[in-house]
N, C-alpha and C. Protein backbone atom coordinates (compact mmCIF):
# COMPACT_ATOMS: atom_id res chain seq x y z
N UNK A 1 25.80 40.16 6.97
CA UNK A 1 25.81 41.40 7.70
C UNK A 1 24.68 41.38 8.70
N UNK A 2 24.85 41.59 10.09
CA UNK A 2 23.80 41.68 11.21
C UNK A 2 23.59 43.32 11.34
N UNK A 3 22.39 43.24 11.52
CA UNK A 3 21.31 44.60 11.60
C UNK A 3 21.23 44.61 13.44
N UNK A 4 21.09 46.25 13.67
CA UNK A 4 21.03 45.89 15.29
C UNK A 4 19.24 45.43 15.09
N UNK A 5 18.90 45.08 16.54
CA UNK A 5 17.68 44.46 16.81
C UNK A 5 17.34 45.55 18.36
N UNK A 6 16.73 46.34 18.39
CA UNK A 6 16.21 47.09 19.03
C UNK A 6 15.60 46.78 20.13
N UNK A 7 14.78 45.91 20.01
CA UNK A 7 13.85 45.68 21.05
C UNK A 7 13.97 44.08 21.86
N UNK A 8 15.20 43.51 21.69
CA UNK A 8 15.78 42.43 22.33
C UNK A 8 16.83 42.73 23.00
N UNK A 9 17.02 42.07 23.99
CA UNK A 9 17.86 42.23 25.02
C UNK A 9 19.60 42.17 24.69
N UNK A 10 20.81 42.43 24.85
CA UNK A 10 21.96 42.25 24.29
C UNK A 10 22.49 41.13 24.24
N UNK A 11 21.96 39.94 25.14
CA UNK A 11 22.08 38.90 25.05
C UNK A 11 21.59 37.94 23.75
N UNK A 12 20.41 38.34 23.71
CA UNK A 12 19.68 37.42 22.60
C UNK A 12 19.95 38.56 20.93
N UNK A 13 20.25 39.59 21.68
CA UNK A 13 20.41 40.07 20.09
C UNK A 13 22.14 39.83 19.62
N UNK A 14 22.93 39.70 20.78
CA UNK A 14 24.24 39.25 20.05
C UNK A 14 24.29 37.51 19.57
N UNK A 15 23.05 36.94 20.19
CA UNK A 15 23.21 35.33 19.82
C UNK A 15 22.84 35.19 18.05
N UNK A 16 21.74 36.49 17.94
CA UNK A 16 20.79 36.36 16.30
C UNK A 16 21.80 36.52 15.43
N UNK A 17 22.73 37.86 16.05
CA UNK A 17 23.60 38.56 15.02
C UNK A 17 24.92 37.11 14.41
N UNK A 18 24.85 36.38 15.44
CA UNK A 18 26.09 35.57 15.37
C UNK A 18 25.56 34.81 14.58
N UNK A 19 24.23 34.10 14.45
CA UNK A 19 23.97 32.81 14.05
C UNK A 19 23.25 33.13 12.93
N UNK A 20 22.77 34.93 12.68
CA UNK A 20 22.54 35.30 11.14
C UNK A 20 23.38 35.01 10.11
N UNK A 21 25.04 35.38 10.90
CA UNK A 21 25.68 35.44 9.41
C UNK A 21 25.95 33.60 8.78
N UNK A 22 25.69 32.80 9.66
CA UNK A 22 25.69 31.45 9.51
C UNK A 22 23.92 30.58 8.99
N UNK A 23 23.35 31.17 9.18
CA UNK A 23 21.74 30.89 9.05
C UNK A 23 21.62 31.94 7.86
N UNK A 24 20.14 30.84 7.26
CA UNK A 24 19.00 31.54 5.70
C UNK A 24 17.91 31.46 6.41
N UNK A 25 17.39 31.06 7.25
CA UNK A 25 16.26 30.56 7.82
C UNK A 25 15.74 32.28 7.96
N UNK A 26 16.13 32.98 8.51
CA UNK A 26 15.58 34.35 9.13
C UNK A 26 15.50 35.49 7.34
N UNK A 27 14.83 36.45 7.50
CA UNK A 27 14.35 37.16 6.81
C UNK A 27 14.44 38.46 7.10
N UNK A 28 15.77 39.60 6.70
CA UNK A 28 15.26 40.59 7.38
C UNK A 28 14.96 41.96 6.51
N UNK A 29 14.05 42.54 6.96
CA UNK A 29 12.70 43.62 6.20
C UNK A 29 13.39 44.78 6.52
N UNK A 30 13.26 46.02 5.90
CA UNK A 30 13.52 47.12 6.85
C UNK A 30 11.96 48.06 6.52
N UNK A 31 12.10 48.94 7.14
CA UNK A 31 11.30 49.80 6.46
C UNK A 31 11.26 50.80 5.89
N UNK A 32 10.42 51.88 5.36
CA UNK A 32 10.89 52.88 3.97
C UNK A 32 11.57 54.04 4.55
N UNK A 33 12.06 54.07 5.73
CA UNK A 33 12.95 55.34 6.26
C UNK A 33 13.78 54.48 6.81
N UNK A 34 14.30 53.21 7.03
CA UNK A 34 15.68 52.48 7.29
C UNK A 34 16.30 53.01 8.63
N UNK A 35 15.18 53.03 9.40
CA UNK A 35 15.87 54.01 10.88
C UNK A 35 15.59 52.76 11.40
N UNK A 36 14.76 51.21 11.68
CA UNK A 36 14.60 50.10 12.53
C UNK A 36 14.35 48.99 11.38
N UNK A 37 14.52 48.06 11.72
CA UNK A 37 14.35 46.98 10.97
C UNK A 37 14.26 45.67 11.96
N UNK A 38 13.95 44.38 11.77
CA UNK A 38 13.45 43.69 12.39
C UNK A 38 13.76 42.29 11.75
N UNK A 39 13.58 40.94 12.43
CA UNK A 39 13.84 39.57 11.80
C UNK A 39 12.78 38.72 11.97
N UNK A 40 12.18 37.77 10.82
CA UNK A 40 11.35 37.47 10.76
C UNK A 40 11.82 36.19 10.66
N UNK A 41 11.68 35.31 11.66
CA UNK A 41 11.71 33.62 11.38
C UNK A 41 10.41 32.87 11.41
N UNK A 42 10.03 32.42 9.67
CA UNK A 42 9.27 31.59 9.22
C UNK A 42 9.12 30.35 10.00
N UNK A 43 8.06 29.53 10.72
CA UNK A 43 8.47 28.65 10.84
C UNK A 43 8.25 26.87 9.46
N UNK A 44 9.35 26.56 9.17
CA UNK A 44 9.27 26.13 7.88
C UNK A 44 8.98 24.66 7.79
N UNK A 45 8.09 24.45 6.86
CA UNK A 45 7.78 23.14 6.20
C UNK A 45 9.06 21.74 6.53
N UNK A 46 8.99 20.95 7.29
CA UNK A 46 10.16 19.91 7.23
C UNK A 46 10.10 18.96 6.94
N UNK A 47 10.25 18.04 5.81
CA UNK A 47 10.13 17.10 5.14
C UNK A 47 10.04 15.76 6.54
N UNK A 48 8.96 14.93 6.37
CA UNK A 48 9.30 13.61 7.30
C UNK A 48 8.59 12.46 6.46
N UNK A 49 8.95 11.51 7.21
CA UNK A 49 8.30 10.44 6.39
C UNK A 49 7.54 9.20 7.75
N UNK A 50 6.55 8.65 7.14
CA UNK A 50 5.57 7.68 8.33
C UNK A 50 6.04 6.76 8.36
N UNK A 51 6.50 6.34 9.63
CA UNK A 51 6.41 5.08 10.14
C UNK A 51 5.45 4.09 10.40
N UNK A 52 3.71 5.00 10.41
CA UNK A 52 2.84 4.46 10.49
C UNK A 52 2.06 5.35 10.66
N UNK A 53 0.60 4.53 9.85
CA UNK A 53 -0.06 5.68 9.04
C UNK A 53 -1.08 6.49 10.52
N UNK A 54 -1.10 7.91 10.16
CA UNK A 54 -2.00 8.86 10.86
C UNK A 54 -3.18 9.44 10.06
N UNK A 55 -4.04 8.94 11.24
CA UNK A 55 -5.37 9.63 10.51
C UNK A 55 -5.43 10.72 9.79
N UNK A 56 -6.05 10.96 8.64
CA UNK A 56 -6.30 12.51 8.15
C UNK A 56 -5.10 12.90 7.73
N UNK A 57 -3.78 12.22 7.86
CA UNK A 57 -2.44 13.22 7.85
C UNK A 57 -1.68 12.40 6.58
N UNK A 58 -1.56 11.23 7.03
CA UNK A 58 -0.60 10.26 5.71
C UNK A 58 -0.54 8.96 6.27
N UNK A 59 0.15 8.39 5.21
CA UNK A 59 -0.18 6.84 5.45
C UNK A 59 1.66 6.09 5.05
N UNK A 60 1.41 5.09 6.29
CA UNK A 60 2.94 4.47 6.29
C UNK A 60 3.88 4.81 4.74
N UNK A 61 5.43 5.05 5.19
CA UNK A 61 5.79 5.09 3.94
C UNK A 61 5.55 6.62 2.92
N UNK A 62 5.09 7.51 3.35
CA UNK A 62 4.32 8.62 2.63
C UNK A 62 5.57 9.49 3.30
N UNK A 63 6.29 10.11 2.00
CA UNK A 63 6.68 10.99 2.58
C UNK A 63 5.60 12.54 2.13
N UNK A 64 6.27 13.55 3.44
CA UNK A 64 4.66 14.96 3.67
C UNK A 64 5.88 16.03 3.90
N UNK A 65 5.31 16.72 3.78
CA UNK A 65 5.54 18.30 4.17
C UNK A 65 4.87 18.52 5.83
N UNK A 66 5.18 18.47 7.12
CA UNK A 66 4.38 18.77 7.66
C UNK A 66 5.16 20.34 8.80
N UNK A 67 4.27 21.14 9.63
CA UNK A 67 4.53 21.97 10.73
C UNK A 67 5.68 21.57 11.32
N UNK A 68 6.72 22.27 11.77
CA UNK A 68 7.51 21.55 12.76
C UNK A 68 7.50 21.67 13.91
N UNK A 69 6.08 22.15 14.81
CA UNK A 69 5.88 21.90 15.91
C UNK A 69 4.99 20.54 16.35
N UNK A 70 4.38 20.39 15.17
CA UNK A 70 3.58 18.80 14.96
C UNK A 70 4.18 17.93 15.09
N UNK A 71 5.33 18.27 14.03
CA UNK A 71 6.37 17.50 14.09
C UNK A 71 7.06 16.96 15.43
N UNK A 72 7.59 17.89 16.03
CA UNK A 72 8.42 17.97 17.51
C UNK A 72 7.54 17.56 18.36
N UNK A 73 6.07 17.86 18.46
CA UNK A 73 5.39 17.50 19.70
C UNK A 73 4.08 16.67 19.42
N UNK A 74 3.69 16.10 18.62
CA UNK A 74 3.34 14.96 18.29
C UNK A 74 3.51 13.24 17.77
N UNK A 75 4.54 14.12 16.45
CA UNK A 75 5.15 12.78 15.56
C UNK A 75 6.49 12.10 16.19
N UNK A 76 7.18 12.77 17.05
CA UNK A 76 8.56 12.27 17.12
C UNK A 76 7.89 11.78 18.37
N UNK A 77 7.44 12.69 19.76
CA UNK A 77 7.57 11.82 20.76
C UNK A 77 6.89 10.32 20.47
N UNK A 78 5.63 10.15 19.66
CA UNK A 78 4.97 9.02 19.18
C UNK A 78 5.46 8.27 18.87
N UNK A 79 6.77 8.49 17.92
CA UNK A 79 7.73 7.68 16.90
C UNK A 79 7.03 7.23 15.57
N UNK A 80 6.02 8.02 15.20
CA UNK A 80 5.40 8.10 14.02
C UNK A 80 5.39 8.21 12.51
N UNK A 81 7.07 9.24 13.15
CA UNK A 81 7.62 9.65 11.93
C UNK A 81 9.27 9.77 11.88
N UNK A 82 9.74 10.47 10.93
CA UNK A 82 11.26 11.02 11.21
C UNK A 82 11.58 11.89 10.29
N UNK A 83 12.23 12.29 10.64
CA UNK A 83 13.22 13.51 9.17
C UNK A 83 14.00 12.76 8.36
N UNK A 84 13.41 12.97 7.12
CA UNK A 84 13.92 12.43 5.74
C UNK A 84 15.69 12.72 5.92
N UNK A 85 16.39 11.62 5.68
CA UNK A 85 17.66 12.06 5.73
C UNK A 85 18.36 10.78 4.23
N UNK A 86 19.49 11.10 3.61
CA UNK A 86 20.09 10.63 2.48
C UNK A 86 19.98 9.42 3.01
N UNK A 87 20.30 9.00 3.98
CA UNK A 87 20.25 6.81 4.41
C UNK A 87 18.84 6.66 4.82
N UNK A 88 18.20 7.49 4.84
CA UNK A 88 16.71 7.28 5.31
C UNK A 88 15.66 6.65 3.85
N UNK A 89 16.23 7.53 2.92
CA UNK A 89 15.66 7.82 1.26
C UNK A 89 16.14 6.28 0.82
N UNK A 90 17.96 6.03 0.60
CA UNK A 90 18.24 4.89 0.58
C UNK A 90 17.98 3.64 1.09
N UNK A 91 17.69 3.46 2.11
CA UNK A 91 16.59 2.22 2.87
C UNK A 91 15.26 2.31 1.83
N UNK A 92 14.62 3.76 2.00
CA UNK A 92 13.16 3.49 1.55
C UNK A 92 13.15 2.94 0.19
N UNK A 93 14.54 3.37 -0.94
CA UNK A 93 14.05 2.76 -2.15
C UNK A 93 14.51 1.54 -2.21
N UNK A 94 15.48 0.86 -1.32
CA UNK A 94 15.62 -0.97 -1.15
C UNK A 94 14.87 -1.67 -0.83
N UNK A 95 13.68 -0.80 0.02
CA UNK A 95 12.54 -1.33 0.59
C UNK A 95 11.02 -1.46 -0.29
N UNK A 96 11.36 -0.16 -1.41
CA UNK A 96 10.29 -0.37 -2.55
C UNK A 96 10.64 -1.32 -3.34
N UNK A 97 11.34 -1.70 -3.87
CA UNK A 97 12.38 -2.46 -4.86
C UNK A 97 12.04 -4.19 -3.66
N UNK A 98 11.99 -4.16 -3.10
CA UNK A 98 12.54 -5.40 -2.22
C UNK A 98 10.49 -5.64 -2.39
N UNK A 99 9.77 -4.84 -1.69
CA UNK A 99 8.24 -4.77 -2.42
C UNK A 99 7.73 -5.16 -3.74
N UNK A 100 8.24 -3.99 -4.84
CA UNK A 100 8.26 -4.42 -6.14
C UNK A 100 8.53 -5.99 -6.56
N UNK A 101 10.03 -6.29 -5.77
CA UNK A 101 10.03 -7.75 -6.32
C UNK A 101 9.13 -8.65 -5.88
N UNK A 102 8.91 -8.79 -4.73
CA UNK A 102 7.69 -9.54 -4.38
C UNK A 102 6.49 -9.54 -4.87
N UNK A 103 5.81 -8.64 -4.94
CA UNK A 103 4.89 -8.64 -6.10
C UNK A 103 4.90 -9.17 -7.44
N UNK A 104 6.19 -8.87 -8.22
CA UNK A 104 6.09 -9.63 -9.55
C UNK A 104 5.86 -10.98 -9.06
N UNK A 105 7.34 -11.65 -8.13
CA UNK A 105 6.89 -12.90 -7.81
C UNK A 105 5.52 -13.32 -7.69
N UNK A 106 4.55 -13.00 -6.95
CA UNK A 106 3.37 -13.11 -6.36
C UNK A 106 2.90 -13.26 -7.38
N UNK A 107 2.89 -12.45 -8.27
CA UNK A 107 2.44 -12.29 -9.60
C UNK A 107 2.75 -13.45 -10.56
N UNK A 108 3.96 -13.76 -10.26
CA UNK A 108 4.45 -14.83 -11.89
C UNK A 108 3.87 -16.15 -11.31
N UNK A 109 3.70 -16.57 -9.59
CA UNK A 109 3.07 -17.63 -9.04
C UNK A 109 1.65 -17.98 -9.67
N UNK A 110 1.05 -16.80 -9.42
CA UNK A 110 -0.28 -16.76 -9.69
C UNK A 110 -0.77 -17.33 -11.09
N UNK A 111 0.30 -16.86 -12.31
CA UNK A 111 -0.10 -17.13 -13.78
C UNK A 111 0.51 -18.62 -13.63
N UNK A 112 1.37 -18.57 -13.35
CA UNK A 112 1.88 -20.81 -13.06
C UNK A 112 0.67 -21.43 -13.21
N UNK A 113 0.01 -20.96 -11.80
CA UNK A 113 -0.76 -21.55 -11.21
C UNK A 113 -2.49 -21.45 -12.31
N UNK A 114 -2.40 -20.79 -13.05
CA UNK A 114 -3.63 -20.31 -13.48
C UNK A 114 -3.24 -21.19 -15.09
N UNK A 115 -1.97 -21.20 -15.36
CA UNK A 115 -1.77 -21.84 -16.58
C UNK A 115 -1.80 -23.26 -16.53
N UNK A 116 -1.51 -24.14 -14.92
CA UNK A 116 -1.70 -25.27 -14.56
C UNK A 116 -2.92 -25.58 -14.54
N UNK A 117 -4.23 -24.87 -14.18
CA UNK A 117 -5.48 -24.93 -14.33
C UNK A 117 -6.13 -25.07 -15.94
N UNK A 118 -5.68 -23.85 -15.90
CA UNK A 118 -6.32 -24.24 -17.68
C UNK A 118 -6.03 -25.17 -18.74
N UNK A 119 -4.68 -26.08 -18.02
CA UNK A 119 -4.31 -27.31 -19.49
C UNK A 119 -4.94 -28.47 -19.05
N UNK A 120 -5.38 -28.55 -17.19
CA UNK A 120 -5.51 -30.29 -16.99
C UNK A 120 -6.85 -30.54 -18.11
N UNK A 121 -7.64 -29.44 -18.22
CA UNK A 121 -8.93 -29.95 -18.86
C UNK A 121 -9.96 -29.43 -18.20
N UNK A 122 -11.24 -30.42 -18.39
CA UNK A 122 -12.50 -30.35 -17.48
C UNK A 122 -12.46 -31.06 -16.15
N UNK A 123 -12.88 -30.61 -15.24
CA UNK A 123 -13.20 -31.81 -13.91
C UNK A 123 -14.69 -32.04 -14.12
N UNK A 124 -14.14 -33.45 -13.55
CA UNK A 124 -15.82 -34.17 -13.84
C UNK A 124 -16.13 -33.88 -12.51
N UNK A 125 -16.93 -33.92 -12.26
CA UNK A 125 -18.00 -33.42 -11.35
C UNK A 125 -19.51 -34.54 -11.51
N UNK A 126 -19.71 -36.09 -10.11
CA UNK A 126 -20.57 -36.61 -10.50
C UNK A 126 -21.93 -35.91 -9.40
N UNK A 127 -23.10 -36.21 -9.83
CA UNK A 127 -23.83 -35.81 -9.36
C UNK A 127 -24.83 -36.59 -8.97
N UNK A 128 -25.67 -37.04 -8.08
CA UNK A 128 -26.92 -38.19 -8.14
C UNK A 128 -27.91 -37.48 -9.29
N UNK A 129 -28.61 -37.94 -10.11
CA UNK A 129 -28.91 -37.31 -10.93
C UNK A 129 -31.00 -37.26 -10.63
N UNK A 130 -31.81 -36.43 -11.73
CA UNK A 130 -33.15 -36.35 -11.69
C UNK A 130 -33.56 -36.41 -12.56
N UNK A 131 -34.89 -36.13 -12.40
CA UNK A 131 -35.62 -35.99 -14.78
C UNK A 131 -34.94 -35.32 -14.99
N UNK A 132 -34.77 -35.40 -16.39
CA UNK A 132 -34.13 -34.80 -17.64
C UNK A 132 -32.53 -35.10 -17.03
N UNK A 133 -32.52 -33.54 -17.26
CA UNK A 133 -30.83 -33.64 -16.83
C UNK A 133 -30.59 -33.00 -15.88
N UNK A 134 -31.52 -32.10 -14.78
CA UNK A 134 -31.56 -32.21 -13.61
C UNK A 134 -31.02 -32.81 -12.56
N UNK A 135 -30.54 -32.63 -11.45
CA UNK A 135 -29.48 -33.02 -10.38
C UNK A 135 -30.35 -32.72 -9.15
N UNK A 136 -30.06 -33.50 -8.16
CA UNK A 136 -30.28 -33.29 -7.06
C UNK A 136 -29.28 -32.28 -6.22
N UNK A 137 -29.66 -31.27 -5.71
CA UNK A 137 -28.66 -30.04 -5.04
C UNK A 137 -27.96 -29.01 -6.43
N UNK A 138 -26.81 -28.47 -5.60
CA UNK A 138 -26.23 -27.94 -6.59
C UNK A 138 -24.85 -27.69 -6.70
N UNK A 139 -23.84 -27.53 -7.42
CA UNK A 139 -22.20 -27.93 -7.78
C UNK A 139 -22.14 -26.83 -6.72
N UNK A 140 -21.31 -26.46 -5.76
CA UNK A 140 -20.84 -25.53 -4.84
C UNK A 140 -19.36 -24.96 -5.28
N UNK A 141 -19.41 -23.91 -4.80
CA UNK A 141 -17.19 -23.41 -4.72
C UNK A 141 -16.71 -24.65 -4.30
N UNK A 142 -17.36 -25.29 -2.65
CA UNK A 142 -16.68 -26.28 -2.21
C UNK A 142 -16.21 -27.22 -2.95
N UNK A 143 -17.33 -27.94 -3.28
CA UNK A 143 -17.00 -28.76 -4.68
C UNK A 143 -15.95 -28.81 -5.18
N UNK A 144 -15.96 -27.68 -5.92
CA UNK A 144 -14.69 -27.34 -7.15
C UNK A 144 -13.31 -27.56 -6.61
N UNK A 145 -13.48 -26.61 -4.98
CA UNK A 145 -12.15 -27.10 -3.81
C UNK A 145 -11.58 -28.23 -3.86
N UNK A 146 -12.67 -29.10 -3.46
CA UNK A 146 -12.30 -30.56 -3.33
C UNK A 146 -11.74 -31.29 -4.69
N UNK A 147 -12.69 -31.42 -5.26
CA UNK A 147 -12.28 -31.95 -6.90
C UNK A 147 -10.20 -31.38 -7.09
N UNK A 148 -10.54 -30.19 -7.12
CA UNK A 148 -8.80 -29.55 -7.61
C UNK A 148 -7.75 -29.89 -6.15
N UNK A 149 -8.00 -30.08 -5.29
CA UNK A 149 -6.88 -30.97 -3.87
C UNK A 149 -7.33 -31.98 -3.90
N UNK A 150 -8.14 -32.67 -4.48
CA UNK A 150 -7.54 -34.48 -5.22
C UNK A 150 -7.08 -34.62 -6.25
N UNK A 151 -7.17 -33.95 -7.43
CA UNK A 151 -6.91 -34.27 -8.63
C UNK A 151 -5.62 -33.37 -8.33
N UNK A 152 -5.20 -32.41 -8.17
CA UNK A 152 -4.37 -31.41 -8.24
C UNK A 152 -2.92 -31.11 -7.51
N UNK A 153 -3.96 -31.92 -6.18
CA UNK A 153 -2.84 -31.94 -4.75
C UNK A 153 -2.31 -30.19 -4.72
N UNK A 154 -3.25 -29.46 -4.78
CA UNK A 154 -3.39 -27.81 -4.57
C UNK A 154 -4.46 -27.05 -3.89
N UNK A 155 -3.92 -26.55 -2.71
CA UNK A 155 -4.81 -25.64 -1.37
C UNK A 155 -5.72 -24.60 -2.46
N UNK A 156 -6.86 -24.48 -2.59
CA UNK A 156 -7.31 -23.33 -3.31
C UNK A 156 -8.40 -22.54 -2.23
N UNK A 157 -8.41 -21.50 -1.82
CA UNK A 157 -9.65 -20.88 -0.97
C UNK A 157 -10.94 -20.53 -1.80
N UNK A 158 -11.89 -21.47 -0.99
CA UNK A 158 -13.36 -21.11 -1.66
C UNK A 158 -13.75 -20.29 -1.79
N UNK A 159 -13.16 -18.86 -1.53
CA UNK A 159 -13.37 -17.65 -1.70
C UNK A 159 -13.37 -16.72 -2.44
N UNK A 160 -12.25 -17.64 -3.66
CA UNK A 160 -12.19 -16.82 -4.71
C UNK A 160 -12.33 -17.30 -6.19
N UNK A 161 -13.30 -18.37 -5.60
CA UNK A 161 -13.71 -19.12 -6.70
C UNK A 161 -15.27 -18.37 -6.99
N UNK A 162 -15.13 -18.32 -8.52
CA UNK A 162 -16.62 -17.43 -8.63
C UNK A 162 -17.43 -19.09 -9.82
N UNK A 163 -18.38 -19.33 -9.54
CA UNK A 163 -19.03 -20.42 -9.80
C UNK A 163 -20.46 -20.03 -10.69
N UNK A 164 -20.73 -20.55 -11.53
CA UNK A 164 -22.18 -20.04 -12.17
C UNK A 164 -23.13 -21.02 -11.66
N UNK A 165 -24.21 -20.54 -11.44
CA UNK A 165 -25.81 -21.78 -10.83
C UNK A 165 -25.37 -22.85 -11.32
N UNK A 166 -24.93 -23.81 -10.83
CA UNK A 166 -25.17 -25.50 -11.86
C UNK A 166 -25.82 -26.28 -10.98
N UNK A 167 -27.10 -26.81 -11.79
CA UNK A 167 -28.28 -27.55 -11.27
C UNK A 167 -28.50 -28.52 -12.38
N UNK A 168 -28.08 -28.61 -13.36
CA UNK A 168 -28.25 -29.62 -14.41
C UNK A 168 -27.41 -29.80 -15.43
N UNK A 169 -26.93 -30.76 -15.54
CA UNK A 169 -25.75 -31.90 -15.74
C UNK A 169 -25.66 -30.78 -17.36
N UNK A 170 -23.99 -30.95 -17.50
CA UNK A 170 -23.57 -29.99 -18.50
C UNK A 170 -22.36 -30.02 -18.30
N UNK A 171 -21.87 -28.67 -19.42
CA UNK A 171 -20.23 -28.38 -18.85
C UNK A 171 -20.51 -26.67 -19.16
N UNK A 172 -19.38 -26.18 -17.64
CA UNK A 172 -19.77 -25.13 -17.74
C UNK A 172 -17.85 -24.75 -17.00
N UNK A 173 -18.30 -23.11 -16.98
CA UNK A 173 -17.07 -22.58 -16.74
C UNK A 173 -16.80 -21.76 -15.51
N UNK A 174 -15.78 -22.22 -14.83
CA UNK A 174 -15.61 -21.31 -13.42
C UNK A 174 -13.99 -20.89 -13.05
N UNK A 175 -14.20 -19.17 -12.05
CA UNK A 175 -12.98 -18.48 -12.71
C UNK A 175 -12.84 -18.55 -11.03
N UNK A 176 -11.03 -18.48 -11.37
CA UNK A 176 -10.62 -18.80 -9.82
C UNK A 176 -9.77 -17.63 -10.01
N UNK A 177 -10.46 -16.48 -9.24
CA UNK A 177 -9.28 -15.33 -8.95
C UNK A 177 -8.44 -15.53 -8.02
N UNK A 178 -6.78 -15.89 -9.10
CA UNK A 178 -5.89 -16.06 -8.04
C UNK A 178 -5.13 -14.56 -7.75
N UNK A 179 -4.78 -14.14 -8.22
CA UNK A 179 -4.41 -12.51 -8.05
C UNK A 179 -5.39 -11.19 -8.49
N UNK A 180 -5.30 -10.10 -8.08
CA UNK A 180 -6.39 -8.81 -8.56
C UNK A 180 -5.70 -8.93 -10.02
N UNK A 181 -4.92 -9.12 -10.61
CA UNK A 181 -4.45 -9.53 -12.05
C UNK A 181 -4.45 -10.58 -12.94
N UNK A 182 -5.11 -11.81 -12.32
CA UNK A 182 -4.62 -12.60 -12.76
C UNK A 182 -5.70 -13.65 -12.78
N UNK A 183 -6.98 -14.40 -13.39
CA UNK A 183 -7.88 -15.22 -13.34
C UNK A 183 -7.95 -16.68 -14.34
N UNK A 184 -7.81 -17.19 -13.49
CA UNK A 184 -8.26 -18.89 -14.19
C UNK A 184 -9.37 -19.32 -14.59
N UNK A 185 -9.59 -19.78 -15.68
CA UNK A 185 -10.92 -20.22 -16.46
C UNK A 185 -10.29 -21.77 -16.00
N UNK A 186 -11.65 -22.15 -15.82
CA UNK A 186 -11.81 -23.88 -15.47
C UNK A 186 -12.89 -24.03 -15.74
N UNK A 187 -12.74 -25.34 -16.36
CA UNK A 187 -13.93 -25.93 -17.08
C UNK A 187 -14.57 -27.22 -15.83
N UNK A 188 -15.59 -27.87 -15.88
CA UNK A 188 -16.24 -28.47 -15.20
C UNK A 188 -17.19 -29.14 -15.99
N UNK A 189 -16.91 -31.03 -15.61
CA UNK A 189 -18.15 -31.33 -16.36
C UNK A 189 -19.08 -32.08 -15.63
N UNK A 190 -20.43 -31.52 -15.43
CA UNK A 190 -21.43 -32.46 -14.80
C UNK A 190 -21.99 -33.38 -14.94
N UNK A 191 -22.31 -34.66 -15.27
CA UNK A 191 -22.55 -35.89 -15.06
C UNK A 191 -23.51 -36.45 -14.16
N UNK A 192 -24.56 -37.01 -14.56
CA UNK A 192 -25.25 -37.90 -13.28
C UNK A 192 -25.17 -39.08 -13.32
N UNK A 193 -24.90 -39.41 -12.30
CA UNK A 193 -24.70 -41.12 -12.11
C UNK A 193 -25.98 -41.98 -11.60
C-alpha cells in the first residue's frame, strides 16, 4: 500500500509509490495524528568481497560489510572489490579448497623431506684440527648446505638451518626448519683431521 508523499513533486512521488509496492528497502513512519507521514530510505550495509587488500578496511579474499557509497565510488571504480553473488561464493570456496590442498601438499613434502634427513644418520663434518679437541674456525649453516647437496643431491637454504656454536670436534645436533610445522633434527659429526 503507497502513502501519499506531500512534499515531493508528482513525478517522483508516483515513481516511490510504484516501486514501494515492489521494494523493502524504504521504511514508512507515520505520526501520532496520521494526518502526514513520510519514507525513510536507510542506506544499507552491502556485502562485497576484496580483490585486493585495502588499508585499514580488509584484506584480499575478506569478505566485509561495507557503505554503499564507498562501495560505488571508491571500491568498484578501483576494481578492489565486488558484490558477493552465488558464483562469486562458489569460485571463492574452489579457490580455498584448491589453497587448502596445496598446503597439505607443501606440508606432506616437507615431513618426506625431514624424515629423509633424520634416517641417513650423522654427517661427518672434517675439520683442520687444534689442542685438545679444538678446531680451527667454526662448522657454519653453509657447511651443513654443502655436506647435505653432496651427500644428499638436495637444494637446502642456509636460512633455515638453525646451527649450535661448534668449535670443537664432537657430535652435535642441527634443526632445519623446513615448514612453520614441520622441523628436522640432524645430527653432525666433527672430526679433525
Amino acid at each position: 500500500m503507497a502513502l501519499p508523499l506531500p512534499s515531493l513533486s508528482s513525478t517522483s512521488s508516483s515513481f516511490l509509490q510504484q516501486n514501494l509496492s515492489s521494494s523493502s528497502k524504504g521504511t514508512t513512519f507515520c505520526n501520532t495524528n496520521n494526518t502526514s507521514s513520510f519514507l525513510v530510505f536507510a542506506q544499507k550495509k552491502a556485502k562485497k568481497i576484496r580483490k585486493e587488500d585495502v588499508a585499514e578496511v580488509g584484506k584480499k579474499g575478506q569478505l566485509l560489510d561495507v557503505k554503499a557509497g564507498f562501495y560505488r565510488n571508491y571500491l568498484l571504480p578501483t576494481g578492489k572489490a565486488q558484490i558477493v553473488t552465488p558464483l562469486l561464493l562458489k569460485e571463492m570456496k574452489l579457490e580455498e579448497e584448491r589453497i587448502e590442498a596445496e598446503k597439505r601438499r607443501v606440508k606432506e613434502e616437507a615431513l618426506q623431506l625431514a624424515r629423509i634427513f633424520e634416517t641417513v644418520g650423522a654427517f661427518k663434518v672434517k675439520r683442520k684440527g687444534g689442542k685438545g679437541k679444538l678446531i680451527f674456525g667454526s662448522v657454519t649453516a653453509q657447511d651443513l648446505v654443502d655436506i647435505i647437496k653432496a651427500q644428499l643431491q638436495r637444494e637446502v637454504d642456509k636460512r633455515i638451518v638453525e646451527l649450535p656454536e661448534i668449535r670443537e670436534t664432537g657430535e652435535y645436533v642441527a634443526e632445519l626448519k623446513l615448514h612453520p610445522e614441520v622441523t628436522a633434527r640432524v645430527r653432525l659429526n666433527v672430526f679433525a683431521n
